[in-house]
Structure formats: C-alpha cells, structure tokens
Protein backbone atom coordinates (compact mmCIF):
# COMPACT_ATOMS: atom_id res chain seq x y z
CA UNK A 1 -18.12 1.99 -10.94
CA UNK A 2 -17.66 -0.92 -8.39
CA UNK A 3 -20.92 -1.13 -7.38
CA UNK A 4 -22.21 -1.12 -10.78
CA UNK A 5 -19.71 -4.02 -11.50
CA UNK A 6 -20.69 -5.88 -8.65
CA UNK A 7 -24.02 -5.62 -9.44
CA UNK A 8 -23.88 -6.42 -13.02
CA UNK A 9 -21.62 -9.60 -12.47
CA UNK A 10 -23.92 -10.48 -9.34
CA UNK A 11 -27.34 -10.91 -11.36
CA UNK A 12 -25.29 -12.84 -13.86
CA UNK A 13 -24.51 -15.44 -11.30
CA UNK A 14 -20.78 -15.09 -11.56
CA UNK A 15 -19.17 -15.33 -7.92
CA UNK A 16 -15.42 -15.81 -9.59
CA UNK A 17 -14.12 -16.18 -12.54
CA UNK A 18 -10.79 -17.33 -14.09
CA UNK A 19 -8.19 -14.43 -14.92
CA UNK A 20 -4.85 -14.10 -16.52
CA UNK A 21 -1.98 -11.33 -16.52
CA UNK A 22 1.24 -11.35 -18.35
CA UNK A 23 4.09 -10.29 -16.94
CA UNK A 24 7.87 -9.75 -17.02
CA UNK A 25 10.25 -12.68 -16.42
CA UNK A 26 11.05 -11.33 -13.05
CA UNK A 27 7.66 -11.14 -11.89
CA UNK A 28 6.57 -13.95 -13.38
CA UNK A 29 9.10 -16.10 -11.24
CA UNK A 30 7.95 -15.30 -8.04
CA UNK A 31 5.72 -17.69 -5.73
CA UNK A 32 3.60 -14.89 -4.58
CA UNK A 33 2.33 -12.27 -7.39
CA UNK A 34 2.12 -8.68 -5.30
CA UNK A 35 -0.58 -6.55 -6.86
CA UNK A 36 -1.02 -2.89 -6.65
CA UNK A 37 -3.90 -0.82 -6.03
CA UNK A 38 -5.70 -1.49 -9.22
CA UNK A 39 -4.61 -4.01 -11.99
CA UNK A 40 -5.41 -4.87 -15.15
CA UNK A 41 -6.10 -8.80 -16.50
CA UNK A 42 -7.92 -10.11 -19.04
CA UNK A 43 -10.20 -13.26 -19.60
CA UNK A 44 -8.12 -14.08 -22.78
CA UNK A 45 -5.12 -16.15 -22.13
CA UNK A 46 -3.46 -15.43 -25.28
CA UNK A 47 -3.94 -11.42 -24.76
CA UNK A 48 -1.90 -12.26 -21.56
CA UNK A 49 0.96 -13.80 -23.31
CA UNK A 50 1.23 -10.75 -24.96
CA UNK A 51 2.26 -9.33 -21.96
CA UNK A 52 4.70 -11.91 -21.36
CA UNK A 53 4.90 -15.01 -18.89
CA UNK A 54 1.33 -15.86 -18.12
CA UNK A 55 -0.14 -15.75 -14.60
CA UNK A 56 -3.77 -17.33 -14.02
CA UNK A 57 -5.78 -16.97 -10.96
CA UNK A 58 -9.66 -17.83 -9.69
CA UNK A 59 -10.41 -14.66 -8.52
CA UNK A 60 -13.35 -13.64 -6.74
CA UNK A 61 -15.77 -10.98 -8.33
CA UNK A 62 -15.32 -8.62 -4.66
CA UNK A 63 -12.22 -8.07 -6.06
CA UNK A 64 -13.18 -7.03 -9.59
CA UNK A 65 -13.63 -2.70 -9.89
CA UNK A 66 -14.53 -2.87 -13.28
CA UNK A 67 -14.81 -4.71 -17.01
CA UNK A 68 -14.91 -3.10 -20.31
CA UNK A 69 -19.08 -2.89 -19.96
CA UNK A 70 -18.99 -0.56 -16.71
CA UNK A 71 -16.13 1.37 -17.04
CA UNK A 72 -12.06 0.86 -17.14
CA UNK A 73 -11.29 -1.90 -19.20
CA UNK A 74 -10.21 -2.79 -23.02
CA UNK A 75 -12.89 -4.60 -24.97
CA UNK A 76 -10.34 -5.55 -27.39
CA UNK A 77 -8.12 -7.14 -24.44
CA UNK A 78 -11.05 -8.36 -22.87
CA UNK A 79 -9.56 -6.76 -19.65
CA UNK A 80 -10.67 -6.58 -15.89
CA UNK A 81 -9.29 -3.94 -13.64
CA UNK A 82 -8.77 -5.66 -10.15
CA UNK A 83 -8.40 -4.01 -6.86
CA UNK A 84 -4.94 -4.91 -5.15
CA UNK A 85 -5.65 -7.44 -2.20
C-alpha cells in the first residue's frame, strides 16, 4: 500500500502537500503535535474542523501510507493516513 502510494503521488509530481487534522482542545494547544503510528488527515480544512481545533502542516509525501485511491482513507473526508514521524 505504501509503495503504491508513493508511486502514484510520485508520477503526479507531488513531493508535499498541505494537510489538516482536527483535534481536541488539549491537543490542539500544544507547540509540538505527537503523532502515532499511523494518522488520519484530510486535504479539506473544513472536514478538519469537524474534528475540532484545526492543525495544518506541509507534509512530505515519504510520510504519506495511503489516500482514499490506494487503500485506507475516506473519499468523503478526503483523508490521508500518515505514518507517525
């Protein structure tokens, strides 16, 4: 699944690409966000506020497992599943 993501995001010329994550109020307040081993975001900033307070980040596509097109990921959400790093 990550290779296929890699791949697929690699002949599109993406190298990053701008990600957000809503979270609780605790979270959200610390300077450093600590990520597990897999976590999901989405390219929609208003499906992140859903979540609650919004986080963005540039995040590099190494760090991307998958999108809704190669495996884990809502379409709806327009999520990516990140590896924890």
């Amino acid at each position: 699944m990550y290779d296929n993501t890699q791949a697929l995001l690699k002949t599109k010329g993406i190298t990053e690409i701008v990600l957000h994550r809503g979270m609780g109020k605790h979270e959200a307040l610390q300077k450093e966000v600590l990520s597990n081993a897999m976590q999901s975001w989405s390219t929609s900033e208003s499906v992140a506020e859903g979540f609650g307070q919004v986080q963005s980040a540039v995040v590099p596509i190494t760090r991307v497992l998958s999108t809704p097109f190669t495996g884990f990921g809502c379409l709806k959400e327009e999520e990516f599943v990140l590896v924890g790093g």
